[in-house]
Protein backbone atom coordinates (compact mmCIF):
# COMPACT_ATOMS: atom_id res chain seq x y z
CA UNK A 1 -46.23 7.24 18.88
CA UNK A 2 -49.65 7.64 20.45
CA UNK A 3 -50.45 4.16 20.05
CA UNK A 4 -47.39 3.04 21.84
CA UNK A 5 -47.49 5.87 24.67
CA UNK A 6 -51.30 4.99 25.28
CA UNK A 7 -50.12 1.40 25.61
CA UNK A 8 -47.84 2.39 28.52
CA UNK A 9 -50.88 4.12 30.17
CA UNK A 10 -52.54 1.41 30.42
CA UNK A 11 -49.92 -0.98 32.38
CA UNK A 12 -49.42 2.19 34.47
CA UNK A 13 -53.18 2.48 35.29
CA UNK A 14 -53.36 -1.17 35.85
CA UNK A 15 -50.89 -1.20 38.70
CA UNK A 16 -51.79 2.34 39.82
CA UNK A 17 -55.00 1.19 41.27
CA UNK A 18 -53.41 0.32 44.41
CA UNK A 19 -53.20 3.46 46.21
CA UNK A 20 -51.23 1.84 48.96
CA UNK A 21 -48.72 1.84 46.85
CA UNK A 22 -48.16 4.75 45.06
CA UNK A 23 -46.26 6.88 47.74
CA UNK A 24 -43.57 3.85 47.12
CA UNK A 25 -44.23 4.20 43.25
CA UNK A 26 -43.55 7.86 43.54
CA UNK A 27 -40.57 7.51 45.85
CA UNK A 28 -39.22 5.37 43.67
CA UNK A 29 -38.95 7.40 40.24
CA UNK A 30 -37.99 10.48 42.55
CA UNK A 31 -34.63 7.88 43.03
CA UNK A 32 -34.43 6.59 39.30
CA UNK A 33 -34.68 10.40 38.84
CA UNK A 34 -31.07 11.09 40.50
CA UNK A 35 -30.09 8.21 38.83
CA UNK A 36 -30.38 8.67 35.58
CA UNK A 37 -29.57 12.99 35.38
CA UNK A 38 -33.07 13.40 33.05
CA UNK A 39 -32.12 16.20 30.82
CA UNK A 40 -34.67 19.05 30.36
CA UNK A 41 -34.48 20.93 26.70
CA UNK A 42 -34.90 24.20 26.59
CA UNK A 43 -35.96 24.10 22.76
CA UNK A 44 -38.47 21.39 21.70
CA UNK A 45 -36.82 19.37 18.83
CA UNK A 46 -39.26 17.82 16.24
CA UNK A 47 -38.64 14.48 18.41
CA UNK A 48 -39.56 16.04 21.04
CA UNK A 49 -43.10 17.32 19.97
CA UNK A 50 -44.18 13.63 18.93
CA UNK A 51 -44.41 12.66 22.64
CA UNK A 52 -45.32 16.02 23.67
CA UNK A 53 -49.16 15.36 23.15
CA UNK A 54 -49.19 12.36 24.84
CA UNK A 55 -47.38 13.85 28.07
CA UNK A 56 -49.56 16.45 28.25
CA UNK A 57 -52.79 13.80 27.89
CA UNK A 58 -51.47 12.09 31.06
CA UNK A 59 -50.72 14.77 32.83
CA UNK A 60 -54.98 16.01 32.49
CA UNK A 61 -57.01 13.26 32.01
CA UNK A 62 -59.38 13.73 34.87
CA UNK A 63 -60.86 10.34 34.63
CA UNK A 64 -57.65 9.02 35.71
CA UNK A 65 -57.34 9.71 39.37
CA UNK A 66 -54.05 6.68 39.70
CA UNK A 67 -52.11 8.55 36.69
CA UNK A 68 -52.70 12.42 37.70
CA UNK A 69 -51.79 11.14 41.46
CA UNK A 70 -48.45 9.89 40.05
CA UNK A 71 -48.27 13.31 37.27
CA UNK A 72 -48.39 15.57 40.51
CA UNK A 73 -45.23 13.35 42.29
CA UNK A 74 -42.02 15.68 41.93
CA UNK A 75 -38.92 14.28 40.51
CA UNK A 76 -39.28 11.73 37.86
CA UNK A 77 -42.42 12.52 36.76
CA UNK A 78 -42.30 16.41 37.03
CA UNK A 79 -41.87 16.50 33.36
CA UNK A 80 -45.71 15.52 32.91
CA UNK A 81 -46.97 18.83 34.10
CA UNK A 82 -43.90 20.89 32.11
CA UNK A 83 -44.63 19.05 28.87
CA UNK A 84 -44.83 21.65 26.83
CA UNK A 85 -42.15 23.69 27.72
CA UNK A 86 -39.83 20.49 28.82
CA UNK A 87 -40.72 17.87 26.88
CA UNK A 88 -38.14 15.01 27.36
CA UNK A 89 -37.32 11.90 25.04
CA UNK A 90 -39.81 8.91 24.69
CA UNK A 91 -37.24 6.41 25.59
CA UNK A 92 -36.87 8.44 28.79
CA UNK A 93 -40.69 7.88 28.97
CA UNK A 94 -40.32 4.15 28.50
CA UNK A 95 -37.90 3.53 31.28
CA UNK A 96 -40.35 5.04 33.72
CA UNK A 97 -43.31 3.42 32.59
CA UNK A 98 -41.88 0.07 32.97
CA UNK A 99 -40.34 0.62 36.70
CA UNK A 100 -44.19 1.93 37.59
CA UNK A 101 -45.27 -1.55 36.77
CA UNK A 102 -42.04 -3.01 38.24
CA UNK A 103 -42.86 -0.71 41.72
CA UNK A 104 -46.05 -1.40 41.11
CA UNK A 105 -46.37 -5.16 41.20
CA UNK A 106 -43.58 -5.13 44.12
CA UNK A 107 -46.39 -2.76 46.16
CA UNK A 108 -48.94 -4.92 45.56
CA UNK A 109 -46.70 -7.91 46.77
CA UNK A 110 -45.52 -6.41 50.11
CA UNK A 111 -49.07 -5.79 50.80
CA UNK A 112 -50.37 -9.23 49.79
CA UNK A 113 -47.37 -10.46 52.05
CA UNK A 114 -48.30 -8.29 55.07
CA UNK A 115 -52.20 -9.31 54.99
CA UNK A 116 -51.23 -13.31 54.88
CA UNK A 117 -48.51 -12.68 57.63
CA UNK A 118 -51.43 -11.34 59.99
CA UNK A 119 -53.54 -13.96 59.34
CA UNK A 120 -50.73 -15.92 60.34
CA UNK A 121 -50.24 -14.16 63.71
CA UNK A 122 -53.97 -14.05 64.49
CA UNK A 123 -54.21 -17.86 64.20
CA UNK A 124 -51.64 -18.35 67.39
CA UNK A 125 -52.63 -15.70 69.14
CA UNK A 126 -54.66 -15.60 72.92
CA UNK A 127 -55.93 -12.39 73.97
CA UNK A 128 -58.29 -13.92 76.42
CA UNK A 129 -57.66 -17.59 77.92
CA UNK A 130 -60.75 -18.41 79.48
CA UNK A 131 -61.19 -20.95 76.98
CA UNK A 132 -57.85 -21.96 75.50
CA UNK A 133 -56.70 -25.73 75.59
CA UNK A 134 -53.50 -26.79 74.40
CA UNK A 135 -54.14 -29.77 72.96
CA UNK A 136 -55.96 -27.87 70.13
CA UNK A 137 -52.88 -26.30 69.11
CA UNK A 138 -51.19 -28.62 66.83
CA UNK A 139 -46.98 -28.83 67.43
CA UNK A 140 -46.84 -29.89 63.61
CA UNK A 141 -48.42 -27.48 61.80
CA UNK A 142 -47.51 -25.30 59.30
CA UNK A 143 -50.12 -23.16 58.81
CA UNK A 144 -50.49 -24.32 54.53
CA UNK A 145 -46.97 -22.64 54.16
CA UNK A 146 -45.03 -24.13 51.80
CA UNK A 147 -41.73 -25.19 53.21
CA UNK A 148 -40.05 -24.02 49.75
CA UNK A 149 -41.53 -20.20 51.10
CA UNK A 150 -39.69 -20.29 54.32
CA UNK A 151 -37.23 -18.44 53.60
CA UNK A 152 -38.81 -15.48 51.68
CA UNK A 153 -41.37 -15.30 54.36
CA UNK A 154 -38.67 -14.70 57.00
CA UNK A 155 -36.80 -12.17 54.82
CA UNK A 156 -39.70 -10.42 54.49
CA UNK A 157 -40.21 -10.27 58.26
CA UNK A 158 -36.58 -9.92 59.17
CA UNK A 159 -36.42 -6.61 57.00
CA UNK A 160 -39.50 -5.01 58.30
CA UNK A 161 -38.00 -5.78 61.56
CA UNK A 162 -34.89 -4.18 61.09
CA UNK A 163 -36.90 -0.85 59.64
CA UNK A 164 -39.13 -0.67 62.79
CA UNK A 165 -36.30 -1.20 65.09
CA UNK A 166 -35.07 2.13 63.88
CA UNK A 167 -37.92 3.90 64.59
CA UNK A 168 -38.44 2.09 67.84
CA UNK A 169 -34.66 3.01 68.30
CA UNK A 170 -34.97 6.60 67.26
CA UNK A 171 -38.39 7.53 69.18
CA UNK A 172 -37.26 6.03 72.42
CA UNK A 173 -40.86 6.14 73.21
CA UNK A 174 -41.99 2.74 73.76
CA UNK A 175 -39.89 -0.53 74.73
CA UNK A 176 -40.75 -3.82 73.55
CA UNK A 177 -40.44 -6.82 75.83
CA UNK A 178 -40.23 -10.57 74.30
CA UNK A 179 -40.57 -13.40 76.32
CA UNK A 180 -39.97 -17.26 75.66
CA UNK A 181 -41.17 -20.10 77.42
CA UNK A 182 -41.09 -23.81 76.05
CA UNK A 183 -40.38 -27.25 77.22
CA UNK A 184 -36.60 -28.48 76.72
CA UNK A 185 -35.18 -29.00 73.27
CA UNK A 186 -38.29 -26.42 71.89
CA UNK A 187 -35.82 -24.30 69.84
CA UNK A 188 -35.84 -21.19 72.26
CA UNK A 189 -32.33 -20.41 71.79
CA UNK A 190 -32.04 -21.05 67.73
CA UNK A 191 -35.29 -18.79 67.29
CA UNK A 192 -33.96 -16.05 68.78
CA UNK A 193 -30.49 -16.14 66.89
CA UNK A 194 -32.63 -16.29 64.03
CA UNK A 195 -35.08 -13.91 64.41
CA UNK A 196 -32.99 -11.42 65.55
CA UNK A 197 -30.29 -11.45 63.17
CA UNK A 198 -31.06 -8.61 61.10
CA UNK A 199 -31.52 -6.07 64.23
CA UNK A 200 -28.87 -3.80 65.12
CA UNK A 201 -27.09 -5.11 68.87
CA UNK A 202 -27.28 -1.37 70.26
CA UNK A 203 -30.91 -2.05 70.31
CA UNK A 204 -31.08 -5.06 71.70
CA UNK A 205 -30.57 -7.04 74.74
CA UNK A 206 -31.07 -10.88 75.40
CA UNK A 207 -31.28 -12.21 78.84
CA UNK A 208 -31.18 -15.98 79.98
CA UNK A 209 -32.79 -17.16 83.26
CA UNK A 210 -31.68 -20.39 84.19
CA UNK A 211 -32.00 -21.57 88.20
CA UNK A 212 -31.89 -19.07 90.51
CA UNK A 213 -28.92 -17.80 92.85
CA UNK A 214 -29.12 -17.44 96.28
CA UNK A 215 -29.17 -13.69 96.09
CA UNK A 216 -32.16 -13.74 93.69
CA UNK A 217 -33.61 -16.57 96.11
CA UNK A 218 -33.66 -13.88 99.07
CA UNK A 219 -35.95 -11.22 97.18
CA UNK A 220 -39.40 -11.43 95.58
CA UNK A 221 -39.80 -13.72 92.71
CA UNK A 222 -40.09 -11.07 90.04
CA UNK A 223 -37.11 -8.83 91.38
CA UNK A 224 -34.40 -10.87 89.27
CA UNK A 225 -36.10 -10.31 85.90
CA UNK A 226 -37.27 -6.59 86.52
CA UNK A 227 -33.81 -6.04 86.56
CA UNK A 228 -32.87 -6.75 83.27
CA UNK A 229 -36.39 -4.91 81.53
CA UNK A 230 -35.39 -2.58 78.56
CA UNK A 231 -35.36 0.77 78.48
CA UNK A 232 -37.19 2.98 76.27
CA UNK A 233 -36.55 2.68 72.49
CA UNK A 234 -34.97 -0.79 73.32
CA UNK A 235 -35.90 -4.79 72.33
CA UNK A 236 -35.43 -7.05 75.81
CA UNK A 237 -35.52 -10.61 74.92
CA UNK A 238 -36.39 -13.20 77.86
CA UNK A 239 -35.19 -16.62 77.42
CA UNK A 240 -37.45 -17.78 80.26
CA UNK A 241 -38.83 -15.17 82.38
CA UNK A 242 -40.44 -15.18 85.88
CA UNK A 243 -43.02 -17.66 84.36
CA UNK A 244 -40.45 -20.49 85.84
CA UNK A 245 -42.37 -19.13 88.78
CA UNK A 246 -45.31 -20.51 88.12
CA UNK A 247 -44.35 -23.44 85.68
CA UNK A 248 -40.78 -25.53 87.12
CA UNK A 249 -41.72 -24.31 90.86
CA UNK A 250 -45.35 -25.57 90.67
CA UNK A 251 -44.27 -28.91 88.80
CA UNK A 252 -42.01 -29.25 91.68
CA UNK A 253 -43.08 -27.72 95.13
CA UNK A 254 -40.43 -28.28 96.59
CA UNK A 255 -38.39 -25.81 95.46
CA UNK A 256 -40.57 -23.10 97.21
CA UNK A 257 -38.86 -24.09 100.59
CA UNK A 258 -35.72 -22.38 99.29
CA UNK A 259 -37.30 -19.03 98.75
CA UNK A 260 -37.35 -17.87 102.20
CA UNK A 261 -41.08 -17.34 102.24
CA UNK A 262 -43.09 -16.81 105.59
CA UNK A 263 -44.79 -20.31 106.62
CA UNK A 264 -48.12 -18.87 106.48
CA UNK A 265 -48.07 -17.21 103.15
CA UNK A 266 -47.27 -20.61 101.53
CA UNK A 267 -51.11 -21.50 100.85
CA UNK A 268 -52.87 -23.62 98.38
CA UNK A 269 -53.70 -20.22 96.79
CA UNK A 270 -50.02 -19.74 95.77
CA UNK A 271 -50.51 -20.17 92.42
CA UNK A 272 -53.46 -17.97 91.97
CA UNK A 273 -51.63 -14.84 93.97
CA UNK A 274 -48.51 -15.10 91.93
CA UNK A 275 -50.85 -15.19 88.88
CA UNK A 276 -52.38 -12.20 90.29
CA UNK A 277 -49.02 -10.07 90.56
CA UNK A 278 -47.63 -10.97 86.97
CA UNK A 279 -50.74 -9.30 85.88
CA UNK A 280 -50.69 -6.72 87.52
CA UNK A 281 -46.81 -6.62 87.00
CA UNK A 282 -47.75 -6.91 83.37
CA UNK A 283 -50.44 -4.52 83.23
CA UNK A 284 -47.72 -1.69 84.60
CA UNK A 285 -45.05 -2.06 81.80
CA UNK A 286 -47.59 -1.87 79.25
CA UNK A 287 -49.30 1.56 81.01
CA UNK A 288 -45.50 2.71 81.51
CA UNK A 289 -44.89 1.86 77.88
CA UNK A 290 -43.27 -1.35 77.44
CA UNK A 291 -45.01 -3.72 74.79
CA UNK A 292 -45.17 -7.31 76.31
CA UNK A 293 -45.22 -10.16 73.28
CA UNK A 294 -45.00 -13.75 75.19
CA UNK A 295 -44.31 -16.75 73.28
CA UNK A 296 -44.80 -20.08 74.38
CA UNK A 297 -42.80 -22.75 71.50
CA UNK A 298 -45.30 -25.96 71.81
CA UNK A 299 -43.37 -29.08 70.96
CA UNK A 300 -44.55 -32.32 70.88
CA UNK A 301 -43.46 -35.32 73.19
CA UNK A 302 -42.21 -37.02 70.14
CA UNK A 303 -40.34 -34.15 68.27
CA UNK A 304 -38.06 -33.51 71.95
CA UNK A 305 -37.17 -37.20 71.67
CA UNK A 306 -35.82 -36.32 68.19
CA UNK A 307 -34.17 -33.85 69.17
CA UNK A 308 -32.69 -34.96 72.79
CA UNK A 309 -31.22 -38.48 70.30
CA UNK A 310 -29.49 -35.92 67.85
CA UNK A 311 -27.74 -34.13 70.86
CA UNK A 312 -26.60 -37.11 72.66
CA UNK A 313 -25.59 -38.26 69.13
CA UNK A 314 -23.82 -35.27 67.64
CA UNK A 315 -20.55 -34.16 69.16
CA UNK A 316 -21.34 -30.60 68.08
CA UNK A 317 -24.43 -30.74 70.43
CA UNK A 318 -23.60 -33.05 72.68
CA UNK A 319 -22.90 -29.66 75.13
CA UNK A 320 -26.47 -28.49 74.68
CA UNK A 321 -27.62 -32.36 76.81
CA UNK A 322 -28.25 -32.03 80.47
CA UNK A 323 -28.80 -35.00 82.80
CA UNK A 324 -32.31 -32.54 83.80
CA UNK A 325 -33.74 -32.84 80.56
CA UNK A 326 -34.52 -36.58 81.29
CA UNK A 327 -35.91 -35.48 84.73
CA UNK A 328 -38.14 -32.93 83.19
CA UNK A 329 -39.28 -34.93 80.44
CA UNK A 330 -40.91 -37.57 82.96
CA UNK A 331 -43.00 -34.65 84.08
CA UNK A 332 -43.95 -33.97 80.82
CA UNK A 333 -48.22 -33.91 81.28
CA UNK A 334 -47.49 -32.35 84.43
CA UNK A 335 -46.15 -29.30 82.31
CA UNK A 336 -48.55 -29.47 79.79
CA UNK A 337 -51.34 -28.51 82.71
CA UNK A 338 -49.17 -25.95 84.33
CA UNK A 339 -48.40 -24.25 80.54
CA UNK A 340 -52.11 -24.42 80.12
CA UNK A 341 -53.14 -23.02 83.25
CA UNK A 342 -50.45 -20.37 83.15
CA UNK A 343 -51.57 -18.91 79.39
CA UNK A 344 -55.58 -19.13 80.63
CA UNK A 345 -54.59 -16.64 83.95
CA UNK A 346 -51.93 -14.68 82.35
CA UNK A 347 -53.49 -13.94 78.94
CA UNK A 348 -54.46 -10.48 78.25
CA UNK A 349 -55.12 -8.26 74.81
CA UNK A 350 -52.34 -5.67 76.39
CA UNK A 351 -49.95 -9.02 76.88
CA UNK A 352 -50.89 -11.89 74.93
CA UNK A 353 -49.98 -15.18 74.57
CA UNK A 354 -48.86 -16.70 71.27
CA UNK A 355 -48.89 -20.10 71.45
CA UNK A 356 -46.36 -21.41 68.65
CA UNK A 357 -45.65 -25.18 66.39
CA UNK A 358 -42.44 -25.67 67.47
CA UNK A 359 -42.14 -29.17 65.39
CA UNK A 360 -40.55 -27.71 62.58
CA UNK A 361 -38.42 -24.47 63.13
CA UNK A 362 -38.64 -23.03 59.77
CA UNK A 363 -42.30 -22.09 60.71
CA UNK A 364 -41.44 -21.03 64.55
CA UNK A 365 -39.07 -18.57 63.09
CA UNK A 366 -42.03 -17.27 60.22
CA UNK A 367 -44.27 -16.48 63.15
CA UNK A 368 -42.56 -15.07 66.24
CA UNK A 369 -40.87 -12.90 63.45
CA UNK A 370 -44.40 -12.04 62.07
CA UNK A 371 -45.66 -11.53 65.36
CA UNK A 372 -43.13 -9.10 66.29
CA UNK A 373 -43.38 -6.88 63.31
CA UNK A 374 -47.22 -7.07 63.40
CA UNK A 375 -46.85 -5.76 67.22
CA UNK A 376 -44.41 -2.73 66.33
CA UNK A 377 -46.73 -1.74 62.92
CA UNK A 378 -49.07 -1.14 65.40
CA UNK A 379 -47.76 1.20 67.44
CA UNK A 380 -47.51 3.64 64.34
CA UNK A 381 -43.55 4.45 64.88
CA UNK A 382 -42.34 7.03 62.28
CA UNK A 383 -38.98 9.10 62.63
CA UNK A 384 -38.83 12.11 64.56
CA UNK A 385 -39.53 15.51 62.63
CA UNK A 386 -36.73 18.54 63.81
CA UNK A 387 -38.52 21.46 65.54
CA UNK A 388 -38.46 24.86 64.13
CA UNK A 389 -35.23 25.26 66.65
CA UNK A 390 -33.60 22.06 65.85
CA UNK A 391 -33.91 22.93 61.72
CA UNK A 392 -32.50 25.93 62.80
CA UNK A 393 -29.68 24.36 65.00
CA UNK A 394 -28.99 21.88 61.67
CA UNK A 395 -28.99 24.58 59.44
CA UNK A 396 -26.06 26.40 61.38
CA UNK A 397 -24.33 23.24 61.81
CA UNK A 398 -23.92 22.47 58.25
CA UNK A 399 -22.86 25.95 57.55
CA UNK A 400 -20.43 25.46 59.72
CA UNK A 401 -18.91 22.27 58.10
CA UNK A 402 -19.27 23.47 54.79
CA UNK A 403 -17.13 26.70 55.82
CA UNK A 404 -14.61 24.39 56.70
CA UNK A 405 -11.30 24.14 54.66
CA UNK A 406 -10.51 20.54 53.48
């Protein structure tokens, strides 16, 4: 029976090593605890004393700092310390050794998953665009993820998002603020169903900025969008933003002469000012608590064409087509310099740019999910903790339903 206990120890000190993962070790046999109803004896059997040894060499072996970490962990593993007086049966034993390796490996595998899904975000991201050229950003790339990986990676990221949204949610602290800006066809629209599938729609708000009205024409160019900013504990989603401001109205000029502006504030230093004002504009959520994540979906020339055929060719698309598209396209390097230019004077480490493959959508979805949940993990969100009042103000409450009659 030693021989077979001892054996267990040393799976469970294999896995134990990982410290980040033995609060969810612990948590988890305080669960399989309430599962199973562990029954404590009273009177040690002559069954019970052949394990009882080995529960009490676990629960004091001070070379094993993993194993007397997970001894001290109430619930499931109380028994360790009360082996002599409540020694329990080996089987019991068993079934809790295995789901510490089980927990064990799944700990290690959330972590590995979390460290490659940074690296991941990292490799898009621009903090500072003083040097950044989009032509070194390849639309096609996958970033060596496996296709067949897809969707695990975006489960994975779709249920940390839902957790943090929660606590985002539940703090009503901070506000996040997501904004998307591509060229036609770039998959704006089917990112953001996907993405944000798994997060609750009382948390959420998605806004969609097409061509101004002629209200929105008679104010300032950011007044439309400021509107629709999320509140605290909130998720605002831009599908385009007040970028168009410095991306469709540069490519065509023209269009400033419907803004009402004064003749002689319409310079050749336009461009620069309104850069100027988004960050400071930018720079003031962030200090007022709103989290700014910008995403800019870079398709290639040859990908939209893909895409624009299958719309004009599939009935169930063919609504998606708009005579503009054609227009826009025929600007296309004229975009390319005003996207560039805009993510080089707009870039910050308090608002950063990530700069997205759109080519295959599988892997747009893997990042801007990534990149979301690597945003929230860092502002440290955990659930509010009752006062000393508020416990107090719980603990009447749930006298008071409990004194109910039924």
């Amino acid at each position: 029976m030693h021989q077979r206990t001892n054996a267990h120890q040393t799976g469970l000190n294999r896995d134990a090593e990982d410290r980040a993962g033995q609060p969810i070790v612990a948590d988890a046999l305080r669960r399989s605890a309430d599962r199973h109803h562990f029954r404590m004896r009273s009177r040690v059997t002559r069954r019970d004393r052949l394990i009882e040894p080995a529960a009490n060499d676990l629960s004091s072996d001070s070379n094993d700092r993993p194993n007397r970490h997970l001894a001290s962990a109430p619930g499931a593993l109380g028994f360790l310390e009360r082996g002599r007086h409540e020694p329990v049966r080996f089987h019991r034993i068993r079934i809790i050794f295995r789901l510490c390796e089980n927990v064990g490996f799944m700990a290690t595998h959330h972590s590995d998953q979390a460290r490659r899904m940074r690296h991941v975000v990292k490799r898009y991201a621009v903090n500072h665009g003083h040097h950044f050229h989009l032509k070194r950003i390849d639309p096609g790339d996958t970033g060596r993820i496996d296709p067949k990986d897809a969707s695990q990676w975006l489960d994975y990221g779709l249920g940390r998002l839902t957790e943090l949204q929660d606590k985002l949610f539940a703090r009503s602290s901070w506000s996040l603020l997501v904004i998307f800006q591509a060229m036609d066809a770039a998959g704006k629209d089917s990112t953001i169903k996907h993405v944000m599938s798994g997060v609750n729609p009382q948390g959420c708000q998605v806004f969609s900025f097409k061509s101004p009205s002629e209200e929105e024409l008679r104010h300032d160019f950011l007044w439309r969008t400021t509107k629709g900013l999320p509140e605290r504990g909130r998720i605002g989603i831009f599908n385009r933003s007040y970028y168009e401001e410095v991306l469709a109205v540069r490519v065509h000029e023209d269009l400033l002469e419907h803004q009402h502006l004064p003749a002689e504030l319409v310079t050749r230093d336009i461009w620069d000012e309104r850069f100027e004002d988004i960050r400071a504009f930018e720079r003031h959520l962030y200090r007022s608590g709103t989290l700014v994540l910008k995403f800019m979906l870079h398709v290639s020339k040859s990908e939209q064409r893909k895409r624009i055929l299958e719309r004009l060719d599939n009935p169930n698309k063919m609504w998606k087509f708009s005579a503009s598209d054609l227009a826009e396209r025929a600007r296309w390097h004229d975009y390319a310099k005003a996207y560039e230019d805009m993510i080089r004077q707009t870039a910050a480490p308090h608002a950063p740019w990530h700069v997205v493959p759109a080519d295959h959508k599988w892997f747009t979805r893997v990042v801007v999910a990534a990149t979301i949940v690597e945003a929230l993990d860092r502002l440290d969100l955990t659930l509010p903790t009752p006062r000393p009042a508020e416990r107090r103000a719980l603990a009447a409450a749930r006298a008071a339903v409990l004194r109910e009659r039924t």
